[in-house]
N, C-alpha and C. Protein backbone atom coordinates (compact mmCIF):
# COMPACT_ATOMS: atom_id res chain seq x y z
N UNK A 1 20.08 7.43 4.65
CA UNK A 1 19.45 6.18 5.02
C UNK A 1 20.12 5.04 4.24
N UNK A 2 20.30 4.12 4.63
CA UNK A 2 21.04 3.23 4.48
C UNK A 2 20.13 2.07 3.92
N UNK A 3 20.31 1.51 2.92
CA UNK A 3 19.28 0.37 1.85
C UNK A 3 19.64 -0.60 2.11
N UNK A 4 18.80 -1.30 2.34
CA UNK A 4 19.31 -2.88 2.47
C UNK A 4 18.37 -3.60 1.24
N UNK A 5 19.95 -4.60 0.69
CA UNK A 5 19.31 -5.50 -0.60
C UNK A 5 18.06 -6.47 -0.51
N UNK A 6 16.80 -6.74 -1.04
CA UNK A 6 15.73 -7.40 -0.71
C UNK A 6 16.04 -8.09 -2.01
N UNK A 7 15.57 -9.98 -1.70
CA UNK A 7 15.64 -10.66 -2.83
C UNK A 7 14.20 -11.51 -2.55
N UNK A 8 13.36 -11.74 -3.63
CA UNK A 8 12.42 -12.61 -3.90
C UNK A 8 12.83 -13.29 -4.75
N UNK A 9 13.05 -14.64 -4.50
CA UNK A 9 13.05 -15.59 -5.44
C UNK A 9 11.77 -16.34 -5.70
N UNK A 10 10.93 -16.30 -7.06
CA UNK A 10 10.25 -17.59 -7.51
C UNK A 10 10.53 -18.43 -8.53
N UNK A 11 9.42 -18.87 -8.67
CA UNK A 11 9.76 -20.10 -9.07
C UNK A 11 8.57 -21.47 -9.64
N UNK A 12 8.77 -22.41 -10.56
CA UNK A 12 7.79 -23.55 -10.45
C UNK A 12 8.36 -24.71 -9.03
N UNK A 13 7.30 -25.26 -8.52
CA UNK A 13 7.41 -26.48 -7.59
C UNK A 13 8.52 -27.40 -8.08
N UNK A 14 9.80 -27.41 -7.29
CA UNK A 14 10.68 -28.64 -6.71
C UNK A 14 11.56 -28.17 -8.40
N UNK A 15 12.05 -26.89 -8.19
CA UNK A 15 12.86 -26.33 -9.17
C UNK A 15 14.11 -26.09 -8.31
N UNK A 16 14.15 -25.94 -7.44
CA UNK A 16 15.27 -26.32 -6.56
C UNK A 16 15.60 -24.26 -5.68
N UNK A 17 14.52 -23.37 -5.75
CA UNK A 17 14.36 -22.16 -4.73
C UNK A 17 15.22 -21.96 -3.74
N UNK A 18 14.47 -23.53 -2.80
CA UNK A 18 14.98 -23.22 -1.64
C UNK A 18 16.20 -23.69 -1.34
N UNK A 19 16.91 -24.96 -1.82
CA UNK A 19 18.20 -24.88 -2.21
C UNK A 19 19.33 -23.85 -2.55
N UNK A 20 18.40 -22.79 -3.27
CA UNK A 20 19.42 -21.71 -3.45
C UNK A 20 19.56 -20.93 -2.79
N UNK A 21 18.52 -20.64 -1.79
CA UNK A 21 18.41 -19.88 -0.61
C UNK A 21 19.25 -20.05 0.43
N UNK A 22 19.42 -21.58 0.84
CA UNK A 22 19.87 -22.15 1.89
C UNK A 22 21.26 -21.98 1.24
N UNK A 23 21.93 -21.89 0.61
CA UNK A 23 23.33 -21.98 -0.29
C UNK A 23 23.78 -20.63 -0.12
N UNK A 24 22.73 -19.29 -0.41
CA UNK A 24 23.04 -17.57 -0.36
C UNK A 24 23.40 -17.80 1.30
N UNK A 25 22.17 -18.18 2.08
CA UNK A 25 22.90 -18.06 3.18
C UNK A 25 23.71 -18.69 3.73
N UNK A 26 24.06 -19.67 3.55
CA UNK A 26 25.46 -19.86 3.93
C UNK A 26 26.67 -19.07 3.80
N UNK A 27 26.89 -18.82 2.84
CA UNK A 27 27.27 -17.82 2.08
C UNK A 27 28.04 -16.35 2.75
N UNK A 28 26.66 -16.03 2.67
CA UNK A 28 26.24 -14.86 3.93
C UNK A 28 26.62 -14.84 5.14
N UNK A 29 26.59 -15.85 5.84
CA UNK A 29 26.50 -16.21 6.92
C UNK A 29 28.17 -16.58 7.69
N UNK A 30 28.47 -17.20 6.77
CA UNK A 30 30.34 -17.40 6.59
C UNK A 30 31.11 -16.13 6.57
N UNK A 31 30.40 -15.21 5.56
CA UNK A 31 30.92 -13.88 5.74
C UNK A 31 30.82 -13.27 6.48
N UNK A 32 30.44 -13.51 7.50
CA UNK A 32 29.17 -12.76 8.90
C UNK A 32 28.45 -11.13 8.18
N UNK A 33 27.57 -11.48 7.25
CA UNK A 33 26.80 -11.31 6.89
C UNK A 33 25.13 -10.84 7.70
N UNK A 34 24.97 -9.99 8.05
CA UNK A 34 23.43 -10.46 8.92
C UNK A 34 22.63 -10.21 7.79
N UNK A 35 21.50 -11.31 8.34
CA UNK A 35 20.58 -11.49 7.41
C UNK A 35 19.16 -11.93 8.23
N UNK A 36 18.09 -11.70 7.61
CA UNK A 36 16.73 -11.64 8.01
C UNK A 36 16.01 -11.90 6.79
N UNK A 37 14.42 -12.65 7.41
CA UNK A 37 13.72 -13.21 6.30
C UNK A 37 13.00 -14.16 6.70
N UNK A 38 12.76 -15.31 6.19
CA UNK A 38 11.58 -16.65 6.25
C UNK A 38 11.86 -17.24 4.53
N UNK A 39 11.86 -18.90 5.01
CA UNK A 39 11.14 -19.44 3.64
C UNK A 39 10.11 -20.24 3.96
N UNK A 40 9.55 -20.51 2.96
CA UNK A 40 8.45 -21.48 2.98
C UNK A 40 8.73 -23.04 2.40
N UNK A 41 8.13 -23.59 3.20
CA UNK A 41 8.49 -25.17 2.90
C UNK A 41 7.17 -25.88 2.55
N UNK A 42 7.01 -26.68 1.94
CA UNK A 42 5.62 -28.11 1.19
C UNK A 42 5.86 -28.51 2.93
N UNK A 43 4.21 -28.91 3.44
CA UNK A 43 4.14 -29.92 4.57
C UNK A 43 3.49 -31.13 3.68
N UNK A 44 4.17 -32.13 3.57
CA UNK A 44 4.25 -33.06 3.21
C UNK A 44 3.24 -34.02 4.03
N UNK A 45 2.35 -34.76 3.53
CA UNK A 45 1.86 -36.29 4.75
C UNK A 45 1.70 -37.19 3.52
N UNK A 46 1.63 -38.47 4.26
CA UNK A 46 1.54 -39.71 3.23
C UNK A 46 2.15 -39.39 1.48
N UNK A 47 3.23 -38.65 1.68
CA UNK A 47 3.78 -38.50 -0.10
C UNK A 47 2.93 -37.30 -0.77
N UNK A 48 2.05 -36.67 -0.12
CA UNK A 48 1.69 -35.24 -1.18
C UNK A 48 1.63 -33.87 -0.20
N UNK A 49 1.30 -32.97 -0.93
CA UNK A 49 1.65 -31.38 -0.25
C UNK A 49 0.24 -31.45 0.29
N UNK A 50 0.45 -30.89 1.54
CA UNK A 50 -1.07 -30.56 2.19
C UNK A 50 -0.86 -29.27 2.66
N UNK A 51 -0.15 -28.64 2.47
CA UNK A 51 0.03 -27.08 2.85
C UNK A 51 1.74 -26.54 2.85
N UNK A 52 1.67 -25.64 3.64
CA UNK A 52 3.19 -25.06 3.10
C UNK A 52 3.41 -24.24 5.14
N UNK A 53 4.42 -24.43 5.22
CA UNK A 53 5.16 -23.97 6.21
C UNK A 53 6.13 -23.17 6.15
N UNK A 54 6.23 -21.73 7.24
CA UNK A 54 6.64 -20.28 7.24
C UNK A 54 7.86 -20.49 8.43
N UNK A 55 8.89 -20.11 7.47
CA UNK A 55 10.00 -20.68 8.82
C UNK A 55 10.47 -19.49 9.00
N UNK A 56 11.09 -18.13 9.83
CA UNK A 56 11.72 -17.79 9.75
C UNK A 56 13.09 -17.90 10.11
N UNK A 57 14.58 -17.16 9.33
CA UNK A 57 15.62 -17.43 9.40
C UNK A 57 16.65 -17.77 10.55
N UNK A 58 15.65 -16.78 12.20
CA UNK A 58 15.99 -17.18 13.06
C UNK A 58 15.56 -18.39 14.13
N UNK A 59 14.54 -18.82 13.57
CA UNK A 59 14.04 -19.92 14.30
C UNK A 59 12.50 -20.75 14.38
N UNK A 60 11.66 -19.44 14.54
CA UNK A 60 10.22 -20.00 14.61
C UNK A 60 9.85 -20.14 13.33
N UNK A 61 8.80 -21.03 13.40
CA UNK A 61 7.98 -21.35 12.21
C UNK A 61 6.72 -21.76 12.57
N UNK A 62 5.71 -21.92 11.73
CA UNK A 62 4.46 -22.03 11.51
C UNK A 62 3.69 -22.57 10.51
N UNK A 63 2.50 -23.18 10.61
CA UNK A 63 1.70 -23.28 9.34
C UNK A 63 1.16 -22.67 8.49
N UNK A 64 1.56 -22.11 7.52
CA UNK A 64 1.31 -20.93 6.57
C UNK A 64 -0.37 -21.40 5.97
N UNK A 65 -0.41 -22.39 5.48
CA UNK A 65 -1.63 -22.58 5.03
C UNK A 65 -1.72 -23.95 4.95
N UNK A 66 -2.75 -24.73 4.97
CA UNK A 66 -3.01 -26.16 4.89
C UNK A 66 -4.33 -26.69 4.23
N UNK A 67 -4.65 -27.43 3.62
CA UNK A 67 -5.83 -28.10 3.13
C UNK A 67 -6.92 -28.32 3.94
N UNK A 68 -6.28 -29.28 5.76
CA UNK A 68 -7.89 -28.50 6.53
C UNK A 68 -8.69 -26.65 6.87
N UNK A 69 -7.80 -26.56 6.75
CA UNK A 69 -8.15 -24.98 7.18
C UNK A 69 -9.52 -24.67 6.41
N UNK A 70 -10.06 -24.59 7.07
CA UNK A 70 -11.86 -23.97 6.81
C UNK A 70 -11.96 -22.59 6.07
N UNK A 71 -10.93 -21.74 6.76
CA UNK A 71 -10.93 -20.08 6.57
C UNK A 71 -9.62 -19.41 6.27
N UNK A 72 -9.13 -18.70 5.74
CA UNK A 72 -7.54 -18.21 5.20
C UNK A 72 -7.40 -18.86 4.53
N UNK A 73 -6.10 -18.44 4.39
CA UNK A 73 -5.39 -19.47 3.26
C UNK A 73 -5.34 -20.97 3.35
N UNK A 74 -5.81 -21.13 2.29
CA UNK A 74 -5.95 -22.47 1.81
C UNK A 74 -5.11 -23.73 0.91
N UNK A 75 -5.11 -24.45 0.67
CA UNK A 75 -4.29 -24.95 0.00
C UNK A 75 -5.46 -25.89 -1.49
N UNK A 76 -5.11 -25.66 -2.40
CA UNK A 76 -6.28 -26.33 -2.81
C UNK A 76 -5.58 -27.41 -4.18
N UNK A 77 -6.48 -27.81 -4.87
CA UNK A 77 -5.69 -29.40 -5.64
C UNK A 77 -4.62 -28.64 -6.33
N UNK A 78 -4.74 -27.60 -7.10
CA UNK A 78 -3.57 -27.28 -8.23
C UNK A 78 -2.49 -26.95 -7.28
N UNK A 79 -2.74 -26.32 -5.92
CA UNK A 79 -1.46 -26.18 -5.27
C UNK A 79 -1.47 -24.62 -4.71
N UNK A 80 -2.37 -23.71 -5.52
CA UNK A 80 -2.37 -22.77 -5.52
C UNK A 80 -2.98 -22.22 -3.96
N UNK A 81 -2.63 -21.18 -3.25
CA UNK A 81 -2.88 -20.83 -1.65
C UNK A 81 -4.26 -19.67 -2.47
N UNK A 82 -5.36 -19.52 -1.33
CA UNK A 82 -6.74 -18.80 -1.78
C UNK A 82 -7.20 -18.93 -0.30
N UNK A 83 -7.87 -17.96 -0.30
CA UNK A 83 -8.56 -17.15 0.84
C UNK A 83 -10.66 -17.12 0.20
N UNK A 84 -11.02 -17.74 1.12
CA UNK A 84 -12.70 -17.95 0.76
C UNK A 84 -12.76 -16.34 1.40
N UNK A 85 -13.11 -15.31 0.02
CA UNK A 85 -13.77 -14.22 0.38
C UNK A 85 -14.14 -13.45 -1.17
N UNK A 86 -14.76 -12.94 -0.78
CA UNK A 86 -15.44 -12.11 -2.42
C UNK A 86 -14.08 -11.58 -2.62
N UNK A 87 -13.29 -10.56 -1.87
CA UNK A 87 -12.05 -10.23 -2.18
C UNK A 87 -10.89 -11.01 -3.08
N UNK A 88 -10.65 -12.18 -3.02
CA UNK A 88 -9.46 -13.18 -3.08
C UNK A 88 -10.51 -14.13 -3.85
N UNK A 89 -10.30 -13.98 -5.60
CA UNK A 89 -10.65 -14.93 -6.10
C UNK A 89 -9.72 -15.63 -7.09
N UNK A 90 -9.78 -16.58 -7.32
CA UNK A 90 -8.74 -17.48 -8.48
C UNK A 90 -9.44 -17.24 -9.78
C-alpha cells in the first residue's frame, strides 16, 4: 500500500499559514504533483472575522462556521469555533 504524505499546518491568527500553503502548492503543482485537501479562510465583514470559510483545493467552498449560526459551529468573540452541546465545551 502505498502512503501518501499528510501535512497539518497550525498556527496563531495572520501568522502567515495560509501563505505557506498556497506557496507548497504551487510548488507541487509546477512539479505536476497531485494534490488534495481544503484551507480555511477568516470571512471578513465591515473589518472583523465573522466566521471562517472551507475551500477545497479543487474548487468548492463553503461556510465553515459563522457568528449567526444558532447551532454548529460557531464562531465566538475570542475567535475560537464551539458547538452548543453538553458534548463540545470550551
Amino acid at each position: 500500500m502505498l502512503l501518501c504524505p499528510r501535512l497539518l499546518l497550525t498556527g496563531v491568527p495572520a501568522v502567515g499559514k495560509t501563505t505557506v500553503v498556497q506557496g507548497v502548492l504551487a510548488r507541487m503543482r509546477s512539479a505536476a504533483v497531485s494534490v488534495v485537501g481544503f484551507v480555511t479562510r477568516e470571512l471578513l465583514e465591515g473589518g472583523g472575522r465573522v466566521g471562517f470559510v472551507i475551500e477545497s483545493l479543487d474548487g468548492p467552498r463553503a461556510v465553515l462556521a459563522h457568528v449567526d449560526y444558532l447551532t454548529g459551529p460557531q464562531v465566538v468573540d475570542t475567535g475560537w469555533m464551539w458547538r452548543r452541546s453538553s458534548r463540545w465545551r470550551c
